[in-house]
N, C-alpha and C. Protein backbone atom coordinates (compact mmCIF):
# COMPACT_ATOMS: atom_id res chain seq x y z
N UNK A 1 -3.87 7.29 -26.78
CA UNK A 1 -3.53 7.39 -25.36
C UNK A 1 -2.20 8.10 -25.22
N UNK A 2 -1.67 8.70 -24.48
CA UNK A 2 -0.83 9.66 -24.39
C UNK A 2 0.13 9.34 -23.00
N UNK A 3 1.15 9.50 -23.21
CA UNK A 3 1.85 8.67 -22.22
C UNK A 3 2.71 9.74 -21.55
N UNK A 4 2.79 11.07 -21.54
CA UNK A 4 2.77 12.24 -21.19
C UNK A 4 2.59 11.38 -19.43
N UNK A 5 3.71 12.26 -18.26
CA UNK A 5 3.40 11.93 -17.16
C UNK A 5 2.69 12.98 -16.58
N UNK A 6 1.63 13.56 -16.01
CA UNK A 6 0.59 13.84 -15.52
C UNK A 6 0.87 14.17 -14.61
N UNK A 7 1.06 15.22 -13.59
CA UNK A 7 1.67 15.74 -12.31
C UNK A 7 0.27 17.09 -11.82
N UNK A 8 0.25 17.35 -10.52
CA UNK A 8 -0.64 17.76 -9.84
C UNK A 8 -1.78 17.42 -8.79
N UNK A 9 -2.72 17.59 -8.35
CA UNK A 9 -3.86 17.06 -7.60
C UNK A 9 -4.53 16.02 -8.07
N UNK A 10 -4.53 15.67 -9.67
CA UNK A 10 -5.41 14.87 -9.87
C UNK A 10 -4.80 13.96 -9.72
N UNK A 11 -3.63 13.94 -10.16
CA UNK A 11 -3.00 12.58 -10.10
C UNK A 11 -1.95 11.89 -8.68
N UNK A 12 -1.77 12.85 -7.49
CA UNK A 12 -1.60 12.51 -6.41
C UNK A 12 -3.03 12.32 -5.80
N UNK A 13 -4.24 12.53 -6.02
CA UNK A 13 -5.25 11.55 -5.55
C UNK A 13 -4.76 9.93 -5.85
N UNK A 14 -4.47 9.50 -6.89
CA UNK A 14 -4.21 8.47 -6.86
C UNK A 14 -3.40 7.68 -6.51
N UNK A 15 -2.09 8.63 -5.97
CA UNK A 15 -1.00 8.02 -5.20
C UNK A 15 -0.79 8.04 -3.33
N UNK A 16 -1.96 8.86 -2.90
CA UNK A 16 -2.11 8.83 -1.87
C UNK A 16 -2.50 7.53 -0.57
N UNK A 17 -2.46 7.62 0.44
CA UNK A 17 -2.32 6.43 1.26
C UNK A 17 -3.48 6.18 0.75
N UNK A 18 -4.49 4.68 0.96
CA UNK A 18 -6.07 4.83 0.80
C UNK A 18 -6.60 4.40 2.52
N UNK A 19 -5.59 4.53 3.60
CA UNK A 19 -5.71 4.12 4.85
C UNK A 19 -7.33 4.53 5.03
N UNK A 20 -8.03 3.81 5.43
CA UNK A 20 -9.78 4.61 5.78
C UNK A 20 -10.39 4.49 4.17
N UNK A 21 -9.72 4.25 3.44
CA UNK A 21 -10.84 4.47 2.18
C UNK A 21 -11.68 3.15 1.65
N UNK A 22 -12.60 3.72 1.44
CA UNK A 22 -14.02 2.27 1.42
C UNK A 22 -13.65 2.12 -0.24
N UNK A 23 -14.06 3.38 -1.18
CA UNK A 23 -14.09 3.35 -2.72
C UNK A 23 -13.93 4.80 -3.11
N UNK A 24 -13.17 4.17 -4.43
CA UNK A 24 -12.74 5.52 -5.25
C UNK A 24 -13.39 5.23 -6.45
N UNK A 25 -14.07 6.47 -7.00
CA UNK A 25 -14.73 6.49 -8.40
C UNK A 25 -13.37 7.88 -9.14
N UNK A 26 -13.67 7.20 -10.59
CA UNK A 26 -12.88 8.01 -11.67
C UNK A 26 -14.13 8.12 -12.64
N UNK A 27 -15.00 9.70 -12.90
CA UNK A 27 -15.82 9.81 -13.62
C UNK A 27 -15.30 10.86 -15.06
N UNK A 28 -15.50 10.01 -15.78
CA UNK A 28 -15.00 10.53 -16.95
C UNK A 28 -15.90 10.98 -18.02
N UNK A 29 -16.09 11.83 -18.57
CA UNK A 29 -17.19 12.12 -20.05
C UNK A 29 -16.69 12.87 -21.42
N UNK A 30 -17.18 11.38 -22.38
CA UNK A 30 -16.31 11.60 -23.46
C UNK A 30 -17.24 11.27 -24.49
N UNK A 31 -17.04 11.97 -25.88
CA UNK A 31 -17.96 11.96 -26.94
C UNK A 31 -17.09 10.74 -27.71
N UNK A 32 -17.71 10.02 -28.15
CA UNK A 32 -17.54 8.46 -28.95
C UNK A 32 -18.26 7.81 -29.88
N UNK A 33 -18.04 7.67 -31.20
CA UNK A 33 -18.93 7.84 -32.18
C UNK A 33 -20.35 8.63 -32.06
N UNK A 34 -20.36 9.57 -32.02
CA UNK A 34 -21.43 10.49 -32.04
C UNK A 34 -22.43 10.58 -30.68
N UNK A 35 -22.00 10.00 -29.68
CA UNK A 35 -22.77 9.79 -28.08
C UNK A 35 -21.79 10.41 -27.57
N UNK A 36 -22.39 11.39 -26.35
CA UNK A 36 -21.78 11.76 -25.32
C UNK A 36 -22.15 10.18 -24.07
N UNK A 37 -21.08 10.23 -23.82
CA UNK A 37 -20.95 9.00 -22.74
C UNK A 37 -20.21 9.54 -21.79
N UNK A 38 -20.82 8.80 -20.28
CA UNK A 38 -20.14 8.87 -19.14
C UNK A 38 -19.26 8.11 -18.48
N UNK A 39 -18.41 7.66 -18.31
CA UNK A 39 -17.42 6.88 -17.65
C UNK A 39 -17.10 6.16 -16.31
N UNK A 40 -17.14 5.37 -15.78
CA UNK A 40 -17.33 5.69 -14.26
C UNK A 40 -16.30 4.18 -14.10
N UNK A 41 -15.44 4.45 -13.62
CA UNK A 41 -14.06 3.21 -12.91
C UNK A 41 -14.75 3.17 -11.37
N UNK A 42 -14.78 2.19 -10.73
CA UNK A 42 -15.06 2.84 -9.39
C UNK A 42 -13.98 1.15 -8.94
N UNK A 43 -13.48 1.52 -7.48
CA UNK A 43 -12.40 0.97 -7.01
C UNK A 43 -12.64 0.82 -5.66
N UNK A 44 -13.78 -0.95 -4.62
CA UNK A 44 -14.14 -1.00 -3.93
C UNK A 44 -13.33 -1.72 -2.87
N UNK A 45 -12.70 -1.24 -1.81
CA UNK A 45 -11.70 -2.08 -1.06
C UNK A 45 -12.82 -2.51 0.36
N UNK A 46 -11.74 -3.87 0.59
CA UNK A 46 -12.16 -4.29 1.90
C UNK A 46 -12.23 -3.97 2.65
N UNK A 47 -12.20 -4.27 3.84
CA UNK A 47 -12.62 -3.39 5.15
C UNK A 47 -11.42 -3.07 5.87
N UNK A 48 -10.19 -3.48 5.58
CA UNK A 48 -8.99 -3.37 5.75
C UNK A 48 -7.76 -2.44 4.72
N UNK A 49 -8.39 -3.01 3.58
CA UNK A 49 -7.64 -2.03 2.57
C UNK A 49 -7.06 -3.19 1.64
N UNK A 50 -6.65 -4.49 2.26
CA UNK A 50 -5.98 -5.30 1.59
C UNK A 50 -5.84 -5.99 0.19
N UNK A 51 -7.32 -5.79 -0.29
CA UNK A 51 -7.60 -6.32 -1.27
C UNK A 51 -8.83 -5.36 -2.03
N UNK A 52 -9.53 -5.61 -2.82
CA UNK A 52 -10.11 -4.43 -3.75
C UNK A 52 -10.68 -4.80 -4.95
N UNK A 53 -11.83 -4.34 -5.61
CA UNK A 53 -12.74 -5.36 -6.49
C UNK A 53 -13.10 -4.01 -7.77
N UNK A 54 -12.58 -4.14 -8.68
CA UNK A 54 -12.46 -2.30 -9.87
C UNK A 54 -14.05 -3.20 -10.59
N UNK A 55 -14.75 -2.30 -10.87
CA UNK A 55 -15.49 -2.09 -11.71
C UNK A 55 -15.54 -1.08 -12.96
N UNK A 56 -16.21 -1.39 -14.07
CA UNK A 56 -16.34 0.06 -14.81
C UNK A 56 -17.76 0.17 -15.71
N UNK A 57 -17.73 0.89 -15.99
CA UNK A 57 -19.57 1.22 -17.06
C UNK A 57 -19.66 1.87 -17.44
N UNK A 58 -20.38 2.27 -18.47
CA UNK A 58 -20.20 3.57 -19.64
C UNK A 58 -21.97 3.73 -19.52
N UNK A 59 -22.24 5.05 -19.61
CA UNK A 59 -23.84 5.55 -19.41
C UNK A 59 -23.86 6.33 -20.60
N UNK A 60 -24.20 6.06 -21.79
CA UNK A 60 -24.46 6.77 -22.98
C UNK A 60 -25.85 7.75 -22.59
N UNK A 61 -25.42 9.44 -22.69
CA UNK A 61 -25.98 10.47 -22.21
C UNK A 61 -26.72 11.45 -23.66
N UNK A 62 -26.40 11.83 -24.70
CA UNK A 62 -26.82 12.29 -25.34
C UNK A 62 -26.01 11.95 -26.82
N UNK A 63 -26.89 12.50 -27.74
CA UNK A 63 -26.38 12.50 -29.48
C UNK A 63 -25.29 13.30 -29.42
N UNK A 64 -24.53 13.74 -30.05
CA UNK A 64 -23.78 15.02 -30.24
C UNK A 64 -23.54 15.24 -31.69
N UNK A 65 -23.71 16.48 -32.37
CA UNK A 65 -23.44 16.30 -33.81
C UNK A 65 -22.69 16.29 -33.96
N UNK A 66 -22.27 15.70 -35.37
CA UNK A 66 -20.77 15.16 -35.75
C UNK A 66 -20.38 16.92 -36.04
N UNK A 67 -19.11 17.13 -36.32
CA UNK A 67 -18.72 17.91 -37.21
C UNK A 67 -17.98 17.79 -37.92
């Protein structure tokens, strides 16, 4: 993991107000012992904003050969 601070669009999505926002997904795809896998964080707030319920799940998508 890399602790490098991260500056641009992707990462002021995440610092932005979430005023109006229902849910945010973070879809990620990464090869992991020999599976391509999909990633998915998703981040469901109340109807107010106040509070918020994170989920996450991995969707193993294909083989990939080693090299």
């Amino acid at each position: 993991m890399t602790t490098t601070k991260m500056e641009g669009p992707f990462m002021s999505a995440f610092e932005t107000d979430i005023t109006g926002v229902i849910k945010q997904e973070l879809v990620t795809y990464r090869v992991k012992d020999g599976m391509l896998r999909k990633e998915i964080t998703t981040r469901h707030y109340n109807s107010d904003g106040s509070d918020w319920h994170d989920t996450s799940r991995v969707e193993p998508l294909a083989k990939v050969a080693e090299e």
